[in-house]
Every structure is written in structure tokens, then in C-alpha cells.
C-alpha atoms as a PDB file:
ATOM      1  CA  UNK A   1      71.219  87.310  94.447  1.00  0.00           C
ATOM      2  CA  UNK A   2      74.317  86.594  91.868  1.00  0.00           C
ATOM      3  CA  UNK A   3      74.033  90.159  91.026  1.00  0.00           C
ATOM      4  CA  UNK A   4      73.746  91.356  93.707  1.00  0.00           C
ATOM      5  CA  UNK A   5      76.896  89.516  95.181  1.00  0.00           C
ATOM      6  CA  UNK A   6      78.666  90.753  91.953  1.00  0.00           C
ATOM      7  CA  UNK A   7      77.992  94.477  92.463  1.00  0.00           C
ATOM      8  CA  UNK A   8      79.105  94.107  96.074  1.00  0.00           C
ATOM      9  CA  UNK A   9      82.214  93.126  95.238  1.00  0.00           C
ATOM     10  CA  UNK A  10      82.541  95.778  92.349  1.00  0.00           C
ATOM     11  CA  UNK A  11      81.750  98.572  94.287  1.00  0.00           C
ATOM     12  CA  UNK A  12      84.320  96.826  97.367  1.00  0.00           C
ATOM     13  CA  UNK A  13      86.999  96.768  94.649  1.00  0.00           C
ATOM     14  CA  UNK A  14      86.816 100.184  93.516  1.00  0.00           C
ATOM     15  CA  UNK A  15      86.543 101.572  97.461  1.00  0.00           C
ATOM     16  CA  UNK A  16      89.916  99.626  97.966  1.00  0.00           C
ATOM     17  CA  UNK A  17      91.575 100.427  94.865  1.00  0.00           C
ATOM     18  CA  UNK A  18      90.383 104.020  96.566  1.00  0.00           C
ATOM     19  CA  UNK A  19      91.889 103.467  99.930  1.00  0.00           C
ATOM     20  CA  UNK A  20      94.998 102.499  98.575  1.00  0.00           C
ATOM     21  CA  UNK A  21      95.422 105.367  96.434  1.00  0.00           C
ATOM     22  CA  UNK A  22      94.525 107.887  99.327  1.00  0.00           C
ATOM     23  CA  UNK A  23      97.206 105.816 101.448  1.00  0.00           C
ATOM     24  CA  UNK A  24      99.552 106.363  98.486  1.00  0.00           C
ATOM     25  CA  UNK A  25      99.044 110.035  98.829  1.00  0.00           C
ATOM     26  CA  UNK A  26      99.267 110.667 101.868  1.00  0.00           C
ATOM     27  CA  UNK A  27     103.162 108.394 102.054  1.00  0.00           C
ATOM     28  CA  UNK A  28     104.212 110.851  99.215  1.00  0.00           C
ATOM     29  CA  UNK A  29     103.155 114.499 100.150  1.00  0.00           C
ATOM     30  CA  UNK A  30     103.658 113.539 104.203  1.00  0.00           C
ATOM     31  CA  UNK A  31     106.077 110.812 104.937  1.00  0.00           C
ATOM     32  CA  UNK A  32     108.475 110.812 101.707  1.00  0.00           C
ATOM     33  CA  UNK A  33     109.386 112.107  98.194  1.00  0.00           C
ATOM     34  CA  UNK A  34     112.546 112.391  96.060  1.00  0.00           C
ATOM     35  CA  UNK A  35     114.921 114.623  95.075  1.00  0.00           C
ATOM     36  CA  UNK A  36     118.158 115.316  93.032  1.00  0.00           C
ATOM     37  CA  UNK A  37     120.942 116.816  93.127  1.00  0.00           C
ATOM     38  CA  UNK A  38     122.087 119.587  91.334  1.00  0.00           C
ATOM     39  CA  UNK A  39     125.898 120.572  91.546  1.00  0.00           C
ATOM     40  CA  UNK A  40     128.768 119.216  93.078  1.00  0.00           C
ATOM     41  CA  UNK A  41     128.538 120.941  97.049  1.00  0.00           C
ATOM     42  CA  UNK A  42     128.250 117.412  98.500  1.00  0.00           C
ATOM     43  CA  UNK A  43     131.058 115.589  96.809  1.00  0.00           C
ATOM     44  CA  UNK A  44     132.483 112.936  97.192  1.00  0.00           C
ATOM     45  CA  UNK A  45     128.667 111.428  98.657  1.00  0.00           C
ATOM     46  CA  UNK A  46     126.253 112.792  97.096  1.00  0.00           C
ATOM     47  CA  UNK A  47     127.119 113.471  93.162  1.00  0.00           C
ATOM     48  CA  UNK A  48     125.749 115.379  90.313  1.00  0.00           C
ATOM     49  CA  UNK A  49     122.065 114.331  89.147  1.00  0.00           C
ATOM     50  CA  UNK A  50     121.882 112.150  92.106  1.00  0.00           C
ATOM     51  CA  UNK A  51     118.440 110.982  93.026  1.00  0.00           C
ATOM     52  CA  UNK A  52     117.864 110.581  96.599  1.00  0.00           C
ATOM     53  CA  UNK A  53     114.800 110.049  99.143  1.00  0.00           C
ATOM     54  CA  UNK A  54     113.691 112.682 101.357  1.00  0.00           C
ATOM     55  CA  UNK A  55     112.095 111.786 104.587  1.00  0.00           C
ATOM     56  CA  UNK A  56     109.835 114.535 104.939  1.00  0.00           C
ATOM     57  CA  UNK A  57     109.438 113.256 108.736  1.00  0.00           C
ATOM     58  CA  UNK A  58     112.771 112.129 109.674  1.00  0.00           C
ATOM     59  CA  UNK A  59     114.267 114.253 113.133  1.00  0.00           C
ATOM     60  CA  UNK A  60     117.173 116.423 111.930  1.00  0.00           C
ATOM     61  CA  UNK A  61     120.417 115.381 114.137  1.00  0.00           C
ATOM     62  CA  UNK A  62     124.190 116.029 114.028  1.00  0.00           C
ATOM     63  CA  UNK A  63     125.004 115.147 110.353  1.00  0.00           C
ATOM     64  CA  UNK A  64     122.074 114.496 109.194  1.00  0.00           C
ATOM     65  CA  UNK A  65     121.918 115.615 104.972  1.00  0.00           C
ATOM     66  CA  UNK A  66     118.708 117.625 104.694  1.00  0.00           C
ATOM     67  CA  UNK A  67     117.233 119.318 101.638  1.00  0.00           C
ATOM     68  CA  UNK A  68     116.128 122.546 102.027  1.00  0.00           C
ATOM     69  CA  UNK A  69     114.159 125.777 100.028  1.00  0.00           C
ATOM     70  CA  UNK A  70     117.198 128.394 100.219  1.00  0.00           C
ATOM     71  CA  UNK A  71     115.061 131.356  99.052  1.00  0.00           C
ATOM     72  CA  UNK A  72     114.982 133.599 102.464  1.00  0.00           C
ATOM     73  CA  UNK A  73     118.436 131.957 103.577  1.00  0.00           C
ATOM     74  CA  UNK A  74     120.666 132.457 100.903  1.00  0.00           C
ATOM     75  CA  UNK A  75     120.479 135.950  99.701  1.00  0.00           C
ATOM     76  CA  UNK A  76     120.887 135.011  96.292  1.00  0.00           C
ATOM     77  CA  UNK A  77     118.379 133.064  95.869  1.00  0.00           C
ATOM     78  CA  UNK A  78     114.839 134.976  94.905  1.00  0.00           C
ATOM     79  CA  UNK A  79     112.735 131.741  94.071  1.00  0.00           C
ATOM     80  CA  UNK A  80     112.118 128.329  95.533  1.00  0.00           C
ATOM     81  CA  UNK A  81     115.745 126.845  94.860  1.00  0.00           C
ATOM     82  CA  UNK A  82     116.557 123.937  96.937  1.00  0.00           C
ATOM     83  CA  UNK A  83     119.987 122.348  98.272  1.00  0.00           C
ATOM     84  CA  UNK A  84     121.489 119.725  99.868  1.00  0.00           C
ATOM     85  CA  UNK A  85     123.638 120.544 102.732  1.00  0.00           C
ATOM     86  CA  UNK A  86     125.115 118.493 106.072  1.00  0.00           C
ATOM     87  CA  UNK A  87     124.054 119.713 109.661  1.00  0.00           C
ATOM     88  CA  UNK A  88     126.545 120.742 111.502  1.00  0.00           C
ATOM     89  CA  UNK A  89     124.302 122.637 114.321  1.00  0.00           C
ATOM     90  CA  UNK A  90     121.813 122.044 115.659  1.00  0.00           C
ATOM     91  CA  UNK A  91     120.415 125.072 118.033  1.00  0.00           C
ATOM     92  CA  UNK A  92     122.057 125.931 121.068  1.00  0.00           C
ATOM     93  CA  UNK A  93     125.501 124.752 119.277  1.00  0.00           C
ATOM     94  CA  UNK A  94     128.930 126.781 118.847  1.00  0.00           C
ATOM     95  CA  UNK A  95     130.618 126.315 115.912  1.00  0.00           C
ATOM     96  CA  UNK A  96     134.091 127.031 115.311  1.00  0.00           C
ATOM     97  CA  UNK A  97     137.113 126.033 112.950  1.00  0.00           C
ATOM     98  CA  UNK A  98     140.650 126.746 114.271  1.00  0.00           C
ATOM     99  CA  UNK A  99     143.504 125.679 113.320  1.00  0.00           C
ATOM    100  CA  UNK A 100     142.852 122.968 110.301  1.00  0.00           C
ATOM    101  CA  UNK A 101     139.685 121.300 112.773  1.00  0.00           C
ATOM    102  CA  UNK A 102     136.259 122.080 113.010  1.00  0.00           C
ATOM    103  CA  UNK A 103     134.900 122.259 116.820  1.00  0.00           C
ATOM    104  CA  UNK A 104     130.955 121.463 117.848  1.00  0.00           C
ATOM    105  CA  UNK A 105     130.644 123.096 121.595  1.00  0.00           C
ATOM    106  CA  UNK A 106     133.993 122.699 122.281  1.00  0.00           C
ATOM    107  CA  UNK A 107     134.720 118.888 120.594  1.00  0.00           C
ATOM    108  CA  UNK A 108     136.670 118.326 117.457  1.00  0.00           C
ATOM    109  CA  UNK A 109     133.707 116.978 114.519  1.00  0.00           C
ATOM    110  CA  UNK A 110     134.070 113.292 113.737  1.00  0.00           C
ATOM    111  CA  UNK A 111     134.712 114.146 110.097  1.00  0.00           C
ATOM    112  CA  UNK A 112     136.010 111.139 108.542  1.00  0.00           C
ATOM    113  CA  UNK A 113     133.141 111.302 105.578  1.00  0.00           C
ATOM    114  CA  UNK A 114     135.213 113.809 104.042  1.00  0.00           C
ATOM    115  CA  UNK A 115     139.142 113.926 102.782  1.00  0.00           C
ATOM    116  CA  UNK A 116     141.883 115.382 104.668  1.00  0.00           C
ATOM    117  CA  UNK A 117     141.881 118.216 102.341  1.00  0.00           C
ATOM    118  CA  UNK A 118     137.951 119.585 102.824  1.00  0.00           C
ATOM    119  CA  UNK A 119     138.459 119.122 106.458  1.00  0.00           C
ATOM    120  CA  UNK A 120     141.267 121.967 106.619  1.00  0.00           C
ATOM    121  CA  UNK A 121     141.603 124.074 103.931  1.00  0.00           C
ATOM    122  CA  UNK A 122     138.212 123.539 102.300  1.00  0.00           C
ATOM    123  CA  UNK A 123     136.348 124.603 105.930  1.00  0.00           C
ATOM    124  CA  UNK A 124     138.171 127.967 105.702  1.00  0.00           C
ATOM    125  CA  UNK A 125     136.269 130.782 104.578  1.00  0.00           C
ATOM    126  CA  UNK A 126     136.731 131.556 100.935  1.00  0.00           C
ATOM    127  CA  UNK A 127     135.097 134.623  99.741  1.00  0.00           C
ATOM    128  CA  UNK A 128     136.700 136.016  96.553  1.00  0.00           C
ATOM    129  CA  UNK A 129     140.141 137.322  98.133  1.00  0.00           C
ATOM    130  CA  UNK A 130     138.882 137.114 101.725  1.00  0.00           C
ATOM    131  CA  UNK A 131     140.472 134.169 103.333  1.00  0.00           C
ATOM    132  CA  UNK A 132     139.539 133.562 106.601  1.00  0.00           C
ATOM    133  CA  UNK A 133     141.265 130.042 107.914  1.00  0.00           C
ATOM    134  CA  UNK A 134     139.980 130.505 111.803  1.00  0.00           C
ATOM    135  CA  UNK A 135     136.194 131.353 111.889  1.00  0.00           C
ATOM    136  CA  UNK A 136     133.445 130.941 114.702  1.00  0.00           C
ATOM    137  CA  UNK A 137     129.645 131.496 114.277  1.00  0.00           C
ATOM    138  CA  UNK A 138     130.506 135.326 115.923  1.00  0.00           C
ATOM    139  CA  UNK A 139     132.784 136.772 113.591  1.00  0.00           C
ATOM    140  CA  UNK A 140     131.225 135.183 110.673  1.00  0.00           C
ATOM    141  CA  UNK A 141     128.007 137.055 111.791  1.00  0.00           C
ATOM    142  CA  UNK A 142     129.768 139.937 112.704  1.00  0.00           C
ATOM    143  CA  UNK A 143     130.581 140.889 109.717  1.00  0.00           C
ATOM    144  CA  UNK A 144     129.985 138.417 107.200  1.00  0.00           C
ATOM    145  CA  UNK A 145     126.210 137.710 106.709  1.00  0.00           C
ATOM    146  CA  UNK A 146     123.060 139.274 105.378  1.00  0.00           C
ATOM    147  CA  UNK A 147     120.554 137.805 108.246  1.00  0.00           C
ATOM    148  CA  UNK A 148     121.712 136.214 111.390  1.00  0.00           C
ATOM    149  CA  UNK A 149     123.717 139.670 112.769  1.00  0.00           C
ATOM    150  CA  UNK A 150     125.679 139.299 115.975  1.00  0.00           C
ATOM    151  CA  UNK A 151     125.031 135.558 116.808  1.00  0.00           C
ATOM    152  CA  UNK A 152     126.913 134.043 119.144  1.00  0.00           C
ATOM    153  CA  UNK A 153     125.318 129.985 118.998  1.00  0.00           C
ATOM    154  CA  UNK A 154     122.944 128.289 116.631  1.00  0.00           C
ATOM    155  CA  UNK A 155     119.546 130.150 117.484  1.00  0.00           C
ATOM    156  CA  UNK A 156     116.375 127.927 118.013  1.00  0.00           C
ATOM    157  CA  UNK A 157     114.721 126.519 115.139  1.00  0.00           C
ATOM    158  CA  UNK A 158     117.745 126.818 112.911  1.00  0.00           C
ATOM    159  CA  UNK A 159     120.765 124.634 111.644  1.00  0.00           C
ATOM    160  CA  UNK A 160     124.041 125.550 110.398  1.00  0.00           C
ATOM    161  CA  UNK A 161     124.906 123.344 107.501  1.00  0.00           C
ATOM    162  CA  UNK A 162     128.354 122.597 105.598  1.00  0.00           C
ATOM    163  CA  UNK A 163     128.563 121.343 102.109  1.00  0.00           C
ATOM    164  CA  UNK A 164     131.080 117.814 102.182  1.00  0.00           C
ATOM    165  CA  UNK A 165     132.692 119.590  99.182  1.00  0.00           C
ATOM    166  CA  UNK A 166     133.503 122.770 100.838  1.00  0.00           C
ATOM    167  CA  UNK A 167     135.870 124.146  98.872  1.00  0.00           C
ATOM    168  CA  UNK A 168     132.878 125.100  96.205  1.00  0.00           C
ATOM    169  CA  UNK A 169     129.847 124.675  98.827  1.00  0.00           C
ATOM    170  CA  UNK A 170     127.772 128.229  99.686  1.00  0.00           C
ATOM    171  CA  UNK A 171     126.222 127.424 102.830  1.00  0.00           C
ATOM    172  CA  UNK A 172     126.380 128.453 106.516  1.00  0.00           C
ATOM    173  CA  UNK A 173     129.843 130.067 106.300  1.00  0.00           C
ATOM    174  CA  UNK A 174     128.547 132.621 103.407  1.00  0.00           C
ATOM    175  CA  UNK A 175     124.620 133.376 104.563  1.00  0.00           C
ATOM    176  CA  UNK A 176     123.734 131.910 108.188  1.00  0.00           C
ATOM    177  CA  UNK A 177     121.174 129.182 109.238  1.00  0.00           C
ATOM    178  CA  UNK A 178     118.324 127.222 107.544  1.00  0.00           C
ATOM    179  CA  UNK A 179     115.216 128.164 109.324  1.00  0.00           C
ATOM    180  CA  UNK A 180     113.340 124.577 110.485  1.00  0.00           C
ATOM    181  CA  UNK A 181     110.510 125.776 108.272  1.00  0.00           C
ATOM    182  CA  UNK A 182     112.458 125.590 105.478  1.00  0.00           C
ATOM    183  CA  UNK A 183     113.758 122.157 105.044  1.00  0.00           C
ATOM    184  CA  UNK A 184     111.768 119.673 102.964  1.00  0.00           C
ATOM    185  CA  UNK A 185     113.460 116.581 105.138  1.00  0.00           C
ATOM    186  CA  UNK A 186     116.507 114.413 105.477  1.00  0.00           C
ATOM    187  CA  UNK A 187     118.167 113.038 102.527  1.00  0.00           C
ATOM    188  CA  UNK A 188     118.879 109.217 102.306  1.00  0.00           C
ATOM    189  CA  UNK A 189     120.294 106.999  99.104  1.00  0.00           C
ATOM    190  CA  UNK A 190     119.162 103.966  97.948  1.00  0.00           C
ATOM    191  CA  UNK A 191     120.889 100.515  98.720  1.00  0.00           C
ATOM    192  CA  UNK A 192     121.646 100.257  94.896  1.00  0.00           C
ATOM    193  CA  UNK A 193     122.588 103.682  94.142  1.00  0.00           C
ATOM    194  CA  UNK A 194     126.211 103.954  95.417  1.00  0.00           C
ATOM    195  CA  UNK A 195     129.094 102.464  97.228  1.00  0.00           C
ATOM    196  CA  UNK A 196     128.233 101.053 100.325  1.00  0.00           C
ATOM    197  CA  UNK A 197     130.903 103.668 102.099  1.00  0.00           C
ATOM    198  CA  UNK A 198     129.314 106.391 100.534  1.00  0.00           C
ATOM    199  CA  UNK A 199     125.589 104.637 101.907  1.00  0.00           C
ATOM    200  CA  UNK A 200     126.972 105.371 105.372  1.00  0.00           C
ATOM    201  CA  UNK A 201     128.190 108.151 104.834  1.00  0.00           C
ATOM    202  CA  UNK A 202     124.889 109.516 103.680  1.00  0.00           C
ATOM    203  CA  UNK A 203     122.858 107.426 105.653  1.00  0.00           C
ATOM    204  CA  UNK A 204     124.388 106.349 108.957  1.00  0.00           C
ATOM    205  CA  UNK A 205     126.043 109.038 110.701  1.00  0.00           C
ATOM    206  CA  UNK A 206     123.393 111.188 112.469  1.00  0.00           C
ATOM    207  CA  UNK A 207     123.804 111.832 115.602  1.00  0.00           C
END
């Protein structure tokens, strides 16, 4: 009967040890992962070989930091390359920067996550000697991207995204929207990783 007992509780051991790893599983490949960054596009938040956590199943709002596979977005990119970007759009938006401010259907963008000097002239378009300082999601399509032609508003199941460092970010302004199949989830830091400023800047101002 000893025996018995023991192999019970052997074979209930290894079935939980079991359990647990499936559960472990299924958190990483459904729920969460990580990721870092590579480059400087979200400065002054997010920095170089920054690892973050990416909630695969977090809703994407205003502001939200997503990461995101740029091959079939960016026209430059012919693998599975991911970034890091900021939403800006969500579909059904207009987008627009006139004037040193950057307009969401029709409302000046709470921007205060970023300095005085990415908010005006790092939000113009900069394109080798093509300097556009007053830009809407129209004439950017118009004649400025590879996909997206003639679009007037975010189109469903797409974002347009902004780098916080957008004097050297490619995004939105350069190739058009991230498809919603594309992005892997929204970006958070960890409690320890960073200033706490820079935590809510990351982490606390979706909308």
C-alpha cells in the first residue's frame, strides 16, 4: 500500500511539474515575450539594447509603443526585421502636422513625452533634400509612399506610427501604416529598468 501511495504521488508530481510547464508555454508564445531594441528611433524612452516586454495581447490605443515585423511595410526591409514605433493612428484617424504641431482628427497631440525640438522640426518630413515642414496623411500618400496610394485617413486594420526620436525615425512619414497582422504587441518596461518619467512615458499614456 506504501508503494503504492509512493508511485501516486510520483506520477502526480511529474503531471504537475507537466501542467506547469504547458501553462508556462502557453504565457510566453500567447500572452507575453521580450524584446530589444535596436537603434536609437525611440529616444529619449526607449534606448539602445533596451529590453522590454511585449504584451502579445494588449489592445493597441493612442500612444501605445508596439513592436512590429516591418518586412511588407517598410520597403526596405526584405526579411523579418522588427521595430519599435509609437501609435499615432489608429483607423479612421487624420493625421496632420502644420505649423510646428501635430493634429489627431482635428486636436493638437498631447506630446509632452518628447522635447520641444522632435515635436516641431523633428515631425517634419526629412527625406534627403526634401523637406516637407506641413504634411497630412494625403500628400504624404500622394506622392510619397510605396503602398498606401491616395489615402486620405488611417484605413482599417492599420496604424500610423511615429518614432519619439523623429529626427532619425523611418516610420509612417517615409512608408505608410503597420498592417494589425503585423505587430507582435505593445511594448512595456520594467519597474527597474529606467527612470520612473521615462516608465510613464512608455507605459502610461495610451489612450
Amino acid at each position: 500500500m506504501q508503494k503504492k501511495n509512493s508511485l501516486l504521488k510520483e506520477v502526480l508530481s511529474w503531471v504537475a511539474y507537466f501542467i506547469f510547464l504547458l501553462c508556462a508555454w502557453l504565457l510566453l508564445t500567447h500572452f507575453f515575450t521580450t524584446a530589444t531594441v535596436d537603434g536609437r528611433s525611440m529616444d529619449p524612452n526607449l534606448y539602445n539594447n533596451e529590453t522590454m516586454l511585449v504584451l502579445k495581447q494588449a489592445k493597441v490605443r493612442h500612444n501605445s509603443v508596439i513592436v512590429f515585423n516591418a518586412n511588407g511595410e517598410d520597403p526596405t526591409v526584405s526579411d523579418t526585421d522588427y521595430y519599435v514605433k509609437r501609435v499615432i493612428g489608429l483607423p479612421g484617424d487624420k493625421i496632420a502636422f502644420r505649423n510646428g504641431k501635430l493634429y489627431v482628427n482635428n486636436k493638437v497631440a498631447d506630446q509632452s513625452f518628447i522635447s520641444k525640438d522632435q515635436l516641431t522640426n523633428g515631425t517634419q518630413y526629412h527625406l534627403g533634400h526634401d523637406n516637407i515642414k506641413n504634411w497630412d496623411i494625403s500628400s504624404l500618400s500622394h506622392s510619397k509612399w510605396i503602398y498606401n496610394r491616395n489615402q486620405t485617413v488611417v484605413p482599417k486594420g492599420k496604424y500610423f506610427v511615429l518614432g519619439d526620436n523623429r529626427e532619425i525615425s523611418n516610420d509612417s512619414r517615409y512608408w505608410g501604416f503597420v498592417d494589425k497582422d503585423k505587430v507582435m504587441g505593445v511594448a512595456k518596461i520594467f519597474p527597474w529598468s529606467d527612470t520612473k518619467q521615462k516608465q510613464h512615458n512608455i507605459n502610461d499614456l495610451s489612450y
